[in-house]
N, C-alpha and C. Protein backbone atom coordinates (compact mmCIF):
# COMPACT_ATOMS: atom_id res chain seq x y z
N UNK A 1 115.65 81.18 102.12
CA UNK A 1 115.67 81.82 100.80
C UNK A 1 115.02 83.20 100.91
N UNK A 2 115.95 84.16 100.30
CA UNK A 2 115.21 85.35 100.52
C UNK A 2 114.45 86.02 99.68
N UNK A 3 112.84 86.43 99.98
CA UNK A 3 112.34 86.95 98.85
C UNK A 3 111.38 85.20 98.75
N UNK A 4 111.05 84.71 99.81
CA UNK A 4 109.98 83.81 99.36
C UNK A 4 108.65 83.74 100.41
N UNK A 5 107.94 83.05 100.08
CA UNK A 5 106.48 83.03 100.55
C UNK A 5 106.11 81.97 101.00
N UNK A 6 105.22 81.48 101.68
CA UNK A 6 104.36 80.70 102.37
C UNK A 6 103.10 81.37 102.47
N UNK A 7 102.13 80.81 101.37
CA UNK A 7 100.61 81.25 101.63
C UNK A 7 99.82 80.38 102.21
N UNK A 8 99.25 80.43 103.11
CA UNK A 8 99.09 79.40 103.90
C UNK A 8 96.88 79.99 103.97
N UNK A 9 96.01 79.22 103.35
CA UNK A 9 94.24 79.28 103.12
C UNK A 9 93.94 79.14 104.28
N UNK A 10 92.36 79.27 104.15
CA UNK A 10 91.79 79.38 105.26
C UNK A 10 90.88 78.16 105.63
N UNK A 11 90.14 78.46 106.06
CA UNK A 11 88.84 77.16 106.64
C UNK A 11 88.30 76.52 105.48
N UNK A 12 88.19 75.50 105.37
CA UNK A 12 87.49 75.11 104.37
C UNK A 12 87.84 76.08 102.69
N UNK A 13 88.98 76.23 102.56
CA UNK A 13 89.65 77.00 101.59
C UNK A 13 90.65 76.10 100.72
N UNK A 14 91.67 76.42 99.46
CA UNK A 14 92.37 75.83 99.35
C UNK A 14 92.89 76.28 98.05
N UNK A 15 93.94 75.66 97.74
CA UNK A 15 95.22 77.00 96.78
C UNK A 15 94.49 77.14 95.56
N UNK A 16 93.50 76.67 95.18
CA UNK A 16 92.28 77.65 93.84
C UNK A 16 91.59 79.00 94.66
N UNK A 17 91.66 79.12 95.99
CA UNK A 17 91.14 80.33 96.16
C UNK A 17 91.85 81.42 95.49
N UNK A 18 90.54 82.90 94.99
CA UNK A 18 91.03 83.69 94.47
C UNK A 18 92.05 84.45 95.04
N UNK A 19 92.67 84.78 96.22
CA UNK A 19 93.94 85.26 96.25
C UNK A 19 95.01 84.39 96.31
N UNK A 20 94.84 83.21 96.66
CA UNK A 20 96.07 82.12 96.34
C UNK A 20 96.38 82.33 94.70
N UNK A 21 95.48 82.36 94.03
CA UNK A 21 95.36 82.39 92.69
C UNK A 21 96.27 83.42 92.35
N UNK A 22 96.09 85.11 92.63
CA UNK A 22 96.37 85.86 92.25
C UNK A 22 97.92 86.21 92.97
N UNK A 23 98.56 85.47 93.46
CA UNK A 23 99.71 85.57 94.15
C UNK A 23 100.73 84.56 93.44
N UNK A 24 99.86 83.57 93.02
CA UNK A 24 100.49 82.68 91.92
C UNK A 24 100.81 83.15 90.66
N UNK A 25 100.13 83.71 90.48
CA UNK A 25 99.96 84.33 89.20
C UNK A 25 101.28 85.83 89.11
N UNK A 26 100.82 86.43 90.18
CA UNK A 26 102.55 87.36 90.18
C UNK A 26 103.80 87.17 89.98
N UNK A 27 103.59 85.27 91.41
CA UNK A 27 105.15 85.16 91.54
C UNK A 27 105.40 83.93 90.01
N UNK A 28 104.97 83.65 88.87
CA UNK A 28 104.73 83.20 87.72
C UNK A 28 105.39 84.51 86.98
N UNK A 29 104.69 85.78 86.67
CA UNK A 29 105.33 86.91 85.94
C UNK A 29 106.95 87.05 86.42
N UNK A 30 107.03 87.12 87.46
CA UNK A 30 108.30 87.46 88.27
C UNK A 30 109.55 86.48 88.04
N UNK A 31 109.09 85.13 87.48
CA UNK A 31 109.67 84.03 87.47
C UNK A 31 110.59 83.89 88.73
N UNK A 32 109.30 83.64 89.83
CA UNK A 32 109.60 83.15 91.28
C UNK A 32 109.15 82.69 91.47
N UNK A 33 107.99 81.08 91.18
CA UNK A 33 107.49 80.30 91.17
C UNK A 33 108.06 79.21 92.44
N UNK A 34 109.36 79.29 92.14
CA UNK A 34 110.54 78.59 92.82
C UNK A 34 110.37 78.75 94.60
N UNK A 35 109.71 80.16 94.47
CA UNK A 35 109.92 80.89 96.13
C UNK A 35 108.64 80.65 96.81
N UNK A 36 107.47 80.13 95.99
CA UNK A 36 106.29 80.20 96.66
C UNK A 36 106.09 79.17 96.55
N UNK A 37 105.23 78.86 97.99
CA UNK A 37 104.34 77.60 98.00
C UNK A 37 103.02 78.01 99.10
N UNK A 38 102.00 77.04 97.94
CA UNK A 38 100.69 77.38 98.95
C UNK A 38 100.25 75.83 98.70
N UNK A 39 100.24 75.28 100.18
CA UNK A 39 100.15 74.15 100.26
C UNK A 39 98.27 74.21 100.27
N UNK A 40 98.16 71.99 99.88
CA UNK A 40 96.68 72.10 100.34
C UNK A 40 96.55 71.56 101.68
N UNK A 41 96.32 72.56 102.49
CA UNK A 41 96.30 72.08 104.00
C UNK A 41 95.47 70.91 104.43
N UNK A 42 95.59 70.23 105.17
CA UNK A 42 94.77 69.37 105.77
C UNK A 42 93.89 69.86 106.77
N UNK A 43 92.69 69.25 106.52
CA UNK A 43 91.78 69.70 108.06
C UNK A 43 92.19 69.57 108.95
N UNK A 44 93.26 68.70 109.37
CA UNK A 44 93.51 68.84 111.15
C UNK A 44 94.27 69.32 111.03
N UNK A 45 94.51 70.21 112.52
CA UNK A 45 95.86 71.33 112.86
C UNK A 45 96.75 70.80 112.89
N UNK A 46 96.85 69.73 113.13
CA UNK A 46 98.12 68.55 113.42
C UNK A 46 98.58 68.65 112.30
N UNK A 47 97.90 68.26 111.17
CA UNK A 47 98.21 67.52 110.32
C UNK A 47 98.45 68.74 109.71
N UNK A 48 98.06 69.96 109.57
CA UNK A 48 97.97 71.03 108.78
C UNK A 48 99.72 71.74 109.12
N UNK A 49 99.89 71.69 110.09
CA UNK A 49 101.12 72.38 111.11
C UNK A 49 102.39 71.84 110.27
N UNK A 50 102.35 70.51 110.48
CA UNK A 50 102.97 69.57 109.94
C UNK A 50 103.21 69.63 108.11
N UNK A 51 102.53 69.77 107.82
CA UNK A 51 102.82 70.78 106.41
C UNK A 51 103.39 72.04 106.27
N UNK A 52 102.77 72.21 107.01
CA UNK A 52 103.78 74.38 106.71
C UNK A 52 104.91 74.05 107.39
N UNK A 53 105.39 73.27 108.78
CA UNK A 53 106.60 73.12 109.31
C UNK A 53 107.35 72.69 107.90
N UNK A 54 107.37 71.49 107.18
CA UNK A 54 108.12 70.85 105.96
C UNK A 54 108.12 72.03 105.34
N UNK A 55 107.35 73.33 104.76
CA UNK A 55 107.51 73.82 103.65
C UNK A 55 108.20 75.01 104.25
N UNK A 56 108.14 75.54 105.40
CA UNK A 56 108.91 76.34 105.96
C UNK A 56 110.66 75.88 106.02
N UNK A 57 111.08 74.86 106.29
CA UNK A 57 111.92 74.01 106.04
C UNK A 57 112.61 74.21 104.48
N UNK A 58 111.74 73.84 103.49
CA UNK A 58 112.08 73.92 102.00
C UNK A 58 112.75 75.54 101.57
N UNK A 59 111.73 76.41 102.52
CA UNK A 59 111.88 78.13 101.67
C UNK A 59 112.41 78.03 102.33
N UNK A 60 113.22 77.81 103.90
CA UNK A 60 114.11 78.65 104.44
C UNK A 60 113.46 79.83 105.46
N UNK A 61 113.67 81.16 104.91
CA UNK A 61 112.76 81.84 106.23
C UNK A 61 112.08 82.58 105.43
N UNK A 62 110.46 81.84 104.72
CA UNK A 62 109.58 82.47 104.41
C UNK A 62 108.51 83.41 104.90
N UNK A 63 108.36 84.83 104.64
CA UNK A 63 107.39 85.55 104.43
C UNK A 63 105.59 84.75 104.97
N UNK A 64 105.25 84.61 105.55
CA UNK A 64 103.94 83.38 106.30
C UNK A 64 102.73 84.53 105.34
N UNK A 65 102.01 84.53 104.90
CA UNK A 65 100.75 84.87 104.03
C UNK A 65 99.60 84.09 104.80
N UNK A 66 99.10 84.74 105.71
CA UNK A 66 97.69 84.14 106.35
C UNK A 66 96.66 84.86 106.24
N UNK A 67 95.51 83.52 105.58
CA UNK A 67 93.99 84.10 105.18
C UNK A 67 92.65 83.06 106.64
N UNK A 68 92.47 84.53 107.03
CA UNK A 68 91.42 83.72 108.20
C UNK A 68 92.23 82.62 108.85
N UNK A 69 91.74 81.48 108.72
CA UNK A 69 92.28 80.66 110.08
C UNK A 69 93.81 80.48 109.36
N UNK A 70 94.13 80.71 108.19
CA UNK A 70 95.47 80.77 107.88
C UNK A 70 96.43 81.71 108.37
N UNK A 71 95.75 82.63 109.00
CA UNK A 71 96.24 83.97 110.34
C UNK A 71 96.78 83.03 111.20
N UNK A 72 95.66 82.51 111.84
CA UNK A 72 95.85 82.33 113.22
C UNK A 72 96.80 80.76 112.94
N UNK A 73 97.32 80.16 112.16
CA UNK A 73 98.14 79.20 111.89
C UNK A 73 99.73 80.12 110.91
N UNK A 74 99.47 81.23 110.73
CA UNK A 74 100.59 82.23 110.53
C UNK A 74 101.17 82.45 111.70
N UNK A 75 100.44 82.76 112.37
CA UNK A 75 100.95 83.75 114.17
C UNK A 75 101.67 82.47 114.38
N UNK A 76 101.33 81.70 114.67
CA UNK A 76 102.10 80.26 115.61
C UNK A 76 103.19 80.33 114.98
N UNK A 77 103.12 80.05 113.84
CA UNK A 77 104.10 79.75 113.33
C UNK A 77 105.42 80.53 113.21
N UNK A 78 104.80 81.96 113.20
CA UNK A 78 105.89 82.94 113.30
C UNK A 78 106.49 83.30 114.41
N UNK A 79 105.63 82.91 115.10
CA UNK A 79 106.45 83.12 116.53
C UNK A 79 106.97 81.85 117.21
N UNK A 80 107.03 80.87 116.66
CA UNK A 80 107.35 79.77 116.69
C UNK A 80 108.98 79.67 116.65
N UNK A 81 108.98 80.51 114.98
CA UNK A 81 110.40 80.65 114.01
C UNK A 81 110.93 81.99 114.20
N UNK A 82 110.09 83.05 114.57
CA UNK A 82 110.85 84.26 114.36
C UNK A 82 110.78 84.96 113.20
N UNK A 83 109.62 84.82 112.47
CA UNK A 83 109.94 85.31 111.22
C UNK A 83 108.22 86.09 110.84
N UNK A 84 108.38 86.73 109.85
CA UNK A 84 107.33 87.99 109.08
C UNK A 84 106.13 86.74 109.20
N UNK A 85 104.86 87.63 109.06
CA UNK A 85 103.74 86.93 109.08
C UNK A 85 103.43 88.76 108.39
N UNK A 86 102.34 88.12 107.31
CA UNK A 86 100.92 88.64 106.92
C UNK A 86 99.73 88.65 106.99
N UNK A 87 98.78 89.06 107.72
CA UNK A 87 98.17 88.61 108.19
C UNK A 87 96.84 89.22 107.40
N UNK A 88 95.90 88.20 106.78
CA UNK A 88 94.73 88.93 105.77
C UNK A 88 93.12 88.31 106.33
N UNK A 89 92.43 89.15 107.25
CA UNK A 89 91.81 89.06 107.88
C UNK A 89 91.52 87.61 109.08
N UNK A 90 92.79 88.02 109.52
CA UNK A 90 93.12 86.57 110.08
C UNK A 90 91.84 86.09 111.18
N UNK A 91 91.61 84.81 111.71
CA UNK A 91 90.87 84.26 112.75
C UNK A 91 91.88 84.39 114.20
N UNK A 92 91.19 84.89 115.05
CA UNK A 92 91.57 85.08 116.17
C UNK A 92 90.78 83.86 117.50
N UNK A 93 91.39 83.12 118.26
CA UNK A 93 91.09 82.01 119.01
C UNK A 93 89.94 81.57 118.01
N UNK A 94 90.27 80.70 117.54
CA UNK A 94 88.92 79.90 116.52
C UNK A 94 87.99 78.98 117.08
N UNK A 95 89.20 78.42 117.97
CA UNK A 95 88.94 77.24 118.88
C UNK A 95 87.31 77.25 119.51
N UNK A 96 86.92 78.75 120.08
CA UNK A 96 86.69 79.29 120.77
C UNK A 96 85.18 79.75 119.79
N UNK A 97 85.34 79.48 118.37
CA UNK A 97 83.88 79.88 117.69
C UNK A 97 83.59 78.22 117.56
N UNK A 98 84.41 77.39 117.10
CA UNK A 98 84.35 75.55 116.33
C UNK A 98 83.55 75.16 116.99
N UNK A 99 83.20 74.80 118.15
CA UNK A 99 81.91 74.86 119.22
C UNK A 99 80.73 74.10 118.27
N UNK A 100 80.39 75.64 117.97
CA UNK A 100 79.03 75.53 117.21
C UNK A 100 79.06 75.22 115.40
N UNK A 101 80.59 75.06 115.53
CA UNK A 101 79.79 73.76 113.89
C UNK A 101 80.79 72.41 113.77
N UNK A 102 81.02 72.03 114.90
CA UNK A 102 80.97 70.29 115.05
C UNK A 102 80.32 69.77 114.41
N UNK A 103 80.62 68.80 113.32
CA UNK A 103 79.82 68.17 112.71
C UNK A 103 80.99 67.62 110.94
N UNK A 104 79.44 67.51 109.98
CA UNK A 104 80.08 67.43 108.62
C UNK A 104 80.28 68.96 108.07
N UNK A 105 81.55 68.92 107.38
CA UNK A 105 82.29 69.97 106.31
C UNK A 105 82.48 69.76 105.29
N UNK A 106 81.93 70.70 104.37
CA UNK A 106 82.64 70.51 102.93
C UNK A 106 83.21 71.85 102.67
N UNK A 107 84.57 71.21 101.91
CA UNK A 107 85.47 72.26 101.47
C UNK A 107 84.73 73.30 100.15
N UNK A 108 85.03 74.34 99.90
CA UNK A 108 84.31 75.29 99.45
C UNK A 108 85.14 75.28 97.92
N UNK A 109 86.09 74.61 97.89
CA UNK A 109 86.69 74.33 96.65
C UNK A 109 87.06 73.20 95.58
N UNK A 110 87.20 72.15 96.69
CA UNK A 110 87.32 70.65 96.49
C UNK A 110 86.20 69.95 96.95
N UNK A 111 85.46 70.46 97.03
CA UNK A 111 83.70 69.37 97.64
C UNK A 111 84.00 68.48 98.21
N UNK A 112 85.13 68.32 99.25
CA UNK A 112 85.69 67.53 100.29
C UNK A 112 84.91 67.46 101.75
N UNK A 113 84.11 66.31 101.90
CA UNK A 113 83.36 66.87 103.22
C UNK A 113 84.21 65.93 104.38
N UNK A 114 84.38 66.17 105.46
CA UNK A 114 84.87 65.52 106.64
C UNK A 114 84.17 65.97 107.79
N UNK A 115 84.43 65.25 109.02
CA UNK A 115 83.90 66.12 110.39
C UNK A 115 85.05 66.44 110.85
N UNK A 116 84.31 67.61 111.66
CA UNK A 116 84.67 68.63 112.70
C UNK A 116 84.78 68.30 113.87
N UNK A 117 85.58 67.60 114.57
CA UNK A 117 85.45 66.84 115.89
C UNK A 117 85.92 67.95 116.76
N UNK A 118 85.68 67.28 118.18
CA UNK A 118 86.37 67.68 119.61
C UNK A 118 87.98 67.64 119.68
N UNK A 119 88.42 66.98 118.84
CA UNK A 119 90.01 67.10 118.26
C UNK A 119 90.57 68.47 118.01
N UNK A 120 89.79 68.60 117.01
CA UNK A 120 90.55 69.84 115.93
C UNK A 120 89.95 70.92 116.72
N UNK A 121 88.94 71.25 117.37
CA UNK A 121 88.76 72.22 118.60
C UNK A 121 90.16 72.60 119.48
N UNK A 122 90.31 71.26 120.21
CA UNK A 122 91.37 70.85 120.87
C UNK A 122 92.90 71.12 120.53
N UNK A 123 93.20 70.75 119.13
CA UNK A 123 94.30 70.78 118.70
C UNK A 123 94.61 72.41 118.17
N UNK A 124 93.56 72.96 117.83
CA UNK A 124 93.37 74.49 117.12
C UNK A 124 93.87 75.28 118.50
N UNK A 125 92.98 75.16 119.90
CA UNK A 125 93.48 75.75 120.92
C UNK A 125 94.84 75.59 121.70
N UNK A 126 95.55 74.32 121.00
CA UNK A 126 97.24 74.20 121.70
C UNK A 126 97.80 75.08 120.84
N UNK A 127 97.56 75.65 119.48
CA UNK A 127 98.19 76.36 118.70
C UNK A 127 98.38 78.09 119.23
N UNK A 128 97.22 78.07 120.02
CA UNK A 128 97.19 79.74 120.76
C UNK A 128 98.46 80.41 121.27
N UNK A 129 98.85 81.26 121.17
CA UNK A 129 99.98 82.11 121.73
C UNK A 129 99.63 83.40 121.89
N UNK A 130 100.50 84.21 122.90
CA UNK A 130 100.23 85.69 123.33
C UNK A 130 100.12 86.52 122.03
N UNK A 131 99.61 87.44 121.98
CA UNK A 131 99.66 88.68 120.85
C UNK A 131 100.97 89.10 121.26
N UNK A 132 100.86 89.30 119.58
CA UNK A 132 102.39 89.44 119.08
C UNK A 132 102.55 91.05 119.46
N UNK A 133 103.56 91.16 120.04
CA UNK A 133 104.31 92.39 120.14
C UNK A 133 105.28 93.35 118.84
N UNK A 134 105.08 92.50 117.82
CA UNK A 134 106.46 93.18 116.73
C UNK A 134 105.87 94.12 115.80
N UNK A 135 105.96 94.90 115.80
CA UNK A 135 105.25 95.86 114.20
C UNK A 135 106.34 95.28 112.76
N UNK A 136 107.37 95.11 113.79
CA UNK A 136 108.44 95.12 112.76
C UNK A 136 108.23 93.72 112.28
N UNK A 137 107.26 92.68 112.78
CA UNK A 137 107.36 91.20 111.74
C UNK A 137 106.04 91.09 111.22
N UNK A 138 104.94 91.92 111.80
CA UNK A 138 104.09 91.78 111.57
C UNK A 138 102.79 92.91 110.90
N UNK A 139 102.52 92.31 109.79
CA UNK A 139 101.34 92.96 109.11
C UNK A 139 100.14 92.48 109.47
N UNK A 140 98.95 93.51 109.67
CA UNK A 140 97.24 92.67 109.75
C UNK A 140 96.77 93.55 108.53
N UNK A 141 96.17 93.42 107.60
CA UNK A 141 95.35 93.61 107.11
C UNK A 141 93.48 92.92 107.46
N UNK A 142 93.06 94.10 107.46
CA UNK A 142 91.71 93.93 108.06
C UNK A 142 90.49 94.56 106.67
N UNK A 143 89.13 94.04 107.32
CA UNK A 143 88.08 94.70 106.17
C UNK A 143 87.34 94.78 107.18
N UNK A 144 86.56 96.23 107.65
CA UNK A 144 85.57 96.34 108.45
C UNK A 144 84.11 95.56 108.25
N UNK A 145 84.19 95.31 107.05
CA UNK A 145 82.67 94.45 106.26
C UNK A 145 83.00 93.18 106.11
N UNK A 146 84.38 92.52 106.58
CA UNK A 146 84.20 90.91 107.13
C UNK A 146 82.75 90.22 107.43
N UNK A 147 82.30 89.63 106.84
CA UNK A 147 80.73 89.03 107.30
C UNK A 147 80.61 87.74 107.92
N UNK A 148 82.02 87.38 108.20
CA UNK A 148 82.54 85.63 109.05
C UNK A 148 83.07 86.74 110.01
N UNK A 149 84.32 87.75 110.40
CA UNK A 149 84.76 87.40 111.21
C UNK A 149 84.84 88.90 111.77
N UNK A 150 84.39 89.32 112.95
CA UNK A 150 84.71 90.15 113.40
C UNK A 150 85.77 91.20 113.34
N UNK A 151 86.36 92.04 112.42
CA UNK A 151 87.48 92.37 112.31
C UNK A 151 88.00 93.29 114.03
N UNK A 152 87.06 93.75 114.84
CA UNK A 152 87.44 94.70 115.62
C UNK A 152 88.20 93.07 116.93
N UNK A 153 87.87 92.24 116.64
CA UNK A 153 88.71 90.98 117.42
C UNK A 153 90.41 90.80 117.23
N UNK A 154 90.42 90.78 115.72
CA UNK A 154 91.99 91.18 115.26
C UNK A 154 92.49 92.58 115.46
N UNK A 155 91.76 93.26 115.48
CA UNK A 155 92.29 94.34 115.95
C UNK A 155 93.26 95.35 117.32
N UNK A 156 91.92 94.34 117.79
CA UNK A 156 92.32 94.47 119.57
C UNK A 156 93.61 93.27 119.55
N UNK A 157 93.49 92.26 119.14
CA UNK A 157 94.54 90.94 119.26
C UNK A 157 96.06 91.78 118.99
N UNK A 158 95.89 91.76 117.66
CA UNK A 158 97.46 92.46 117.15
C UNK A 158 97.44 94.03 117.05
N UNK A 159 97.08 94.99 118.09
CA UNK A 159 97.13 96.42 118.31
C UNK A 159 98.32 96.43 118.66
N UNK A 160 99.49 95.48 118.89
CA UNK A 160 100.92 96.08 118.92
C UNK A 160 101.66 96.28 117.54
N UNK A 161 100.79 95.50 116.25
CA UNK A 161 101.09 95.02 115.31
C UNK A 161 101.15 96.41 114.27
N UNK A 162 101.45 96.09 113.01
CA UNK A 162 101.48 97.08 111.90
C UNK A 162 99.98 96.55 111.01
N UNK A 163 98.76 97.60 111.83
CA UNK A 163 97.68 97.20 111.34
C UNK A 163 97.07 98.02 110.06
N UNK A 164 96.52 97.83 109.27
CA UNK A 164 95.93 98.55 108.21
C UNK A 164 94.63 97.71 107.91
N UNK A 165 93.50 99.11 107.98
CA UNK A 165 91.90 98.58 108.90
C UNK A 165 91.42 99.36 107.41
N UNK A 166 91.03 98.70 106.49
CA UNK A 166 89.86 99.79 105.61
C UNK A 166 88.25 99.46 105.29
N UNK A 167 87.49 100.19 105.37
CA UNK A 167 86.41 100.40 105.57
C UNK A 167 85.61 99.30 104.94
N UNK A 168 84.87 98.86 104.79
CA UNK A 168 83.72 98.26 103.57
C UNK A 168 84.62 96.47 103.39
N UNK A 169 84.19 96.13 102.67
CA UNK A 169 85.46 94.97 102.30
C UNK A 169 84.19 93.78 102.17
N UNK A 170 84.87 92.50 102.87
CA UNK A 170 83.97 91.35 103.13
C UNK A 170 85.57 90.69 103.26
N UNK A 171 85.05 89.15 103.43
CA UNK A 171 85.84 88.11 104.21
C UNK A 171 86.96 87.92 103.51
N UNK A 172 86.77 87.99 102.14
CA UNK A 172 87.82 87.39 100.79
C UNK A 172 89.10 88.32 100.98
N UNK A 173 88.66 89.31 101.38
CA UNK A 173 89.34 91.17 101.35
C UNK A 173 89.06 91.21 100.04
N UNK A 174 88.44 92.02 99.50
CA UNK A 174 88.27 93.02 98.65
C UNK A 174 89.32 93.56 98.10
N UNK A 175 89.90 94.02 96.81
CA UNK A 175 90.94 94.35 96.55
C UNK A 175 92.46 93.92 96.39
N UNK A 176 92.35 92.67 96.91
CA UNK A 176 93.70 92.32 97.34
C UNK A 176 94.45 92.31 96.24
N UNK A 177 94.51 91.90 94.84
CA UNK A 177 95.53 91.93 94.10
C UNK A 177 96.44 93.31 93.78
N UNK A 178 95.50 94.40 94.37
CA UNK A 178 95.75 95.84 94.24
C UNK A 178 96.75 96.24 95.42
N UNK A 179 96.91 95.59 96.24
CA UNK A 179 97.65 95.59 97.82
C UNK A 179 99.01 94.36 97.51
N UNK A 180 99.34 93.93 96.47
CA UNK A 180 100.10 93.28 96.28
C UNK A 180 101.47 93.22 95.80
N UNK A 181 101.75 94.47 95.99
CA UNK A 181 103.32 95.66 96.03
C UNK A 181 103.54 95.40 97.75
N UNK A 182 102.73 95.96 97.98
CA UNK A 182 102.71 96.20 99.24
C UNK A 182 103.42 94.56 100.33
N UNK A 183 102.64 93.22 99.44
CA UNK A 183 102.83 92.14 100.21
C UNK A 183 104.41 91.91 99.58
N UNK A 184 104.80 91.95 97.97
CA UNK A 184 106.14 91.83 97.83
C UNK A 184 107.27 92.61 98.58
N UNK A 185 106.93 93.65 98.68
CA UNK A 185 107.80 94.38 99.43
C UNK A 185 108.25 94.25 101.13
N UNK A 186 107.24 93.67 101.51
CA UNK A 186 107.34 93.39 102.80
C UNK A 186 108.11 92.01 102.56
N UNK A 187 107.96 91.16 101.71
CA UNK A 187 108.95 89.60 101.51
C UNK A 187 109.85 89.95 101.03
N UNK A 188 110.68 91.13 100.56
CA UNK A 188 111.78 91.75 100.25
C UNK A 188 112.50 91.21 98.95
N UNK A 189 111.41 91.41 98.42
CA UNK A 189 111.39 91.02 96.96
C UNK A 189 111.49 92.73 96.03
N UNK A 190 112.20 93.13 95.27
CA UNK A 190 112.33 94.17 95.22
C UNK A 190 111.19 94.87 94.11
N UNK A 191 111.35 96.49 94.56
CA UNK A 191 109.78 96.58 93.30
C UNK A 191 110.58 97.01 92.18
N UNK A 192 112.13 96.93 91.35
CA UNK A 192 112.63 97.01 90.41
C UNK A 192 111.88 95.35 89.76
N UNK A 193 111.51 94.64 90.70
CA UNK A 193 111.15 93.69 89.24
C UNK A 193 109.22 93.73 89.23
N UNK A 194 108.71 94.22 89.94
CA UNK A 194 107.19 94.24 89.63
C UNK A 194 106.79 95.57 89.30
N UNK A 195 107.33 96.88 88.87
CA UNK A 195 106.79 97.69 88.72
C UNK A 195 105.95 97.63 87.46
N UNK A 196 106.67 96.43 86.62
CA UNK A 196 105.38 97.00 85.22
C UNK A 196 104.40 96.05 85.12
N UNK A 197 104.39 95.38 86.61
CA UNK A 197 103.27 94.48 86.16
C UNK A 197 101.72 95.40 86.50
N UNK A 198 100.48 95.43 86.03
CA UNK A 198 99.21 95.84 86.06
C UNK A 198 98.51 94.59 86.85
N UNK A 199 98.41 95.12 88.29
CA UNK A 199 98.21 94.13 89.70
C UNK A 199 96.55 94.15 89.21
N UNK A 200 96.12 95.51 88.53
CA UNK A 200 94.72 95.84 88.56
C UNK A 200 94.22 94.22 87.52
N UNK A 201 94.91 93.90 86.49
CA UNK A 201 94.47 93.06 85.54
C UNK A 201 94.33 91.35 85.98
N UNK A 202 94.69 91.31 87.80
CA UNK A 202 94.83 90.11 87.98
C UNK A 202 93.34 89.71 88.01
């Protein structure tokens, strides 16, 4: 389906986060409700994969929307299928930080706590693939004031990529409903139908 989405959260995240929110809320004005889906992922990669595979399936060849470890479960996936990824301060080898918080989790939205095993370490690092080579499928959006994640890591990762790095920020990205022309247009959704929406009022 053309002109649809896959927003795919981050760690301990889930589709009440504020930019899931505010992407809902567009494709609602737009009456494209139909084209988006932001699933509630499961903690394991397995199990998480296995969801976006089905909903990738449903849209057809959706637009991938990745936040933090929803990046680095974008990339796979897109290069998996061949298709656009967005990438909004994505996690780069995660596998590779999970180490040091093995243990109990609670979700930051659903007060869902589970553990963090030697699994999902495990299963997070079969998901790894080469940096992507395409400018042409791929967007990074970055915030130099990330306070989880290193942004100069994504940087170096997807430097073949179509990167856009702005100053100050934090983890959430800062701004994002204001950058959200920018994400329709890249899902080729046209801006004859969002120009009169006020992105500032989301």
């Amino acid at each position: 389906m053309s002109g649809s989405i896959l927003y795919i959260h981050g760690f301990n995240s889930a589709p009440a986060s504020k930019k899931a929110c505010q992407l809902v809320a567009v494709m609602e004005q737009l009456g494209l409700s139909d084209r988006l889906r932001v699933p509630a992922l499961h903690h394991h990669p397995r199990e998480a994969i296995g969801q976006l595979e089905r909903a990738i399936a449903e849209l057809g060849r959706p637009l991938l929307v990745g936040s933090s470890l929803g990046g680095y479960y974008a990339t796979h996936l897109a290069e998996r299928h061949g298709l656009k990824a967005l990438l909004v301060n994505p996690a780069v080898s995660p596998h590779r930080m999970f180490d040091g918080y093995l243990g109990t989790q609670k979700n930051l939205y659903t007060d869902e706590t589970w553990e963090l095993t030697h699994d999902h370490v495990t299963a997070l690092a079969g998901l790894e693939v080469p940096a992507p080579q395409d400018p042409q499928r791929y967007q990074v959006w970055l915030q130099t004031g990330d306070e989880t994640l290193d942004y100069r890591h994504a940087q170096l990762y997807y430097r073949a990529c179509a990167l856009r790095i702005q100053a100050g920020g934090d983890h959430s990205f800062q701004g994002f409903a204001g950058q959200l022309p920018a994400l329709l247009s890249f899902a080729d959704i046209g801006a004859d139908l969002y120009q009169a929406i006020d992105f500032t009022a989301l």
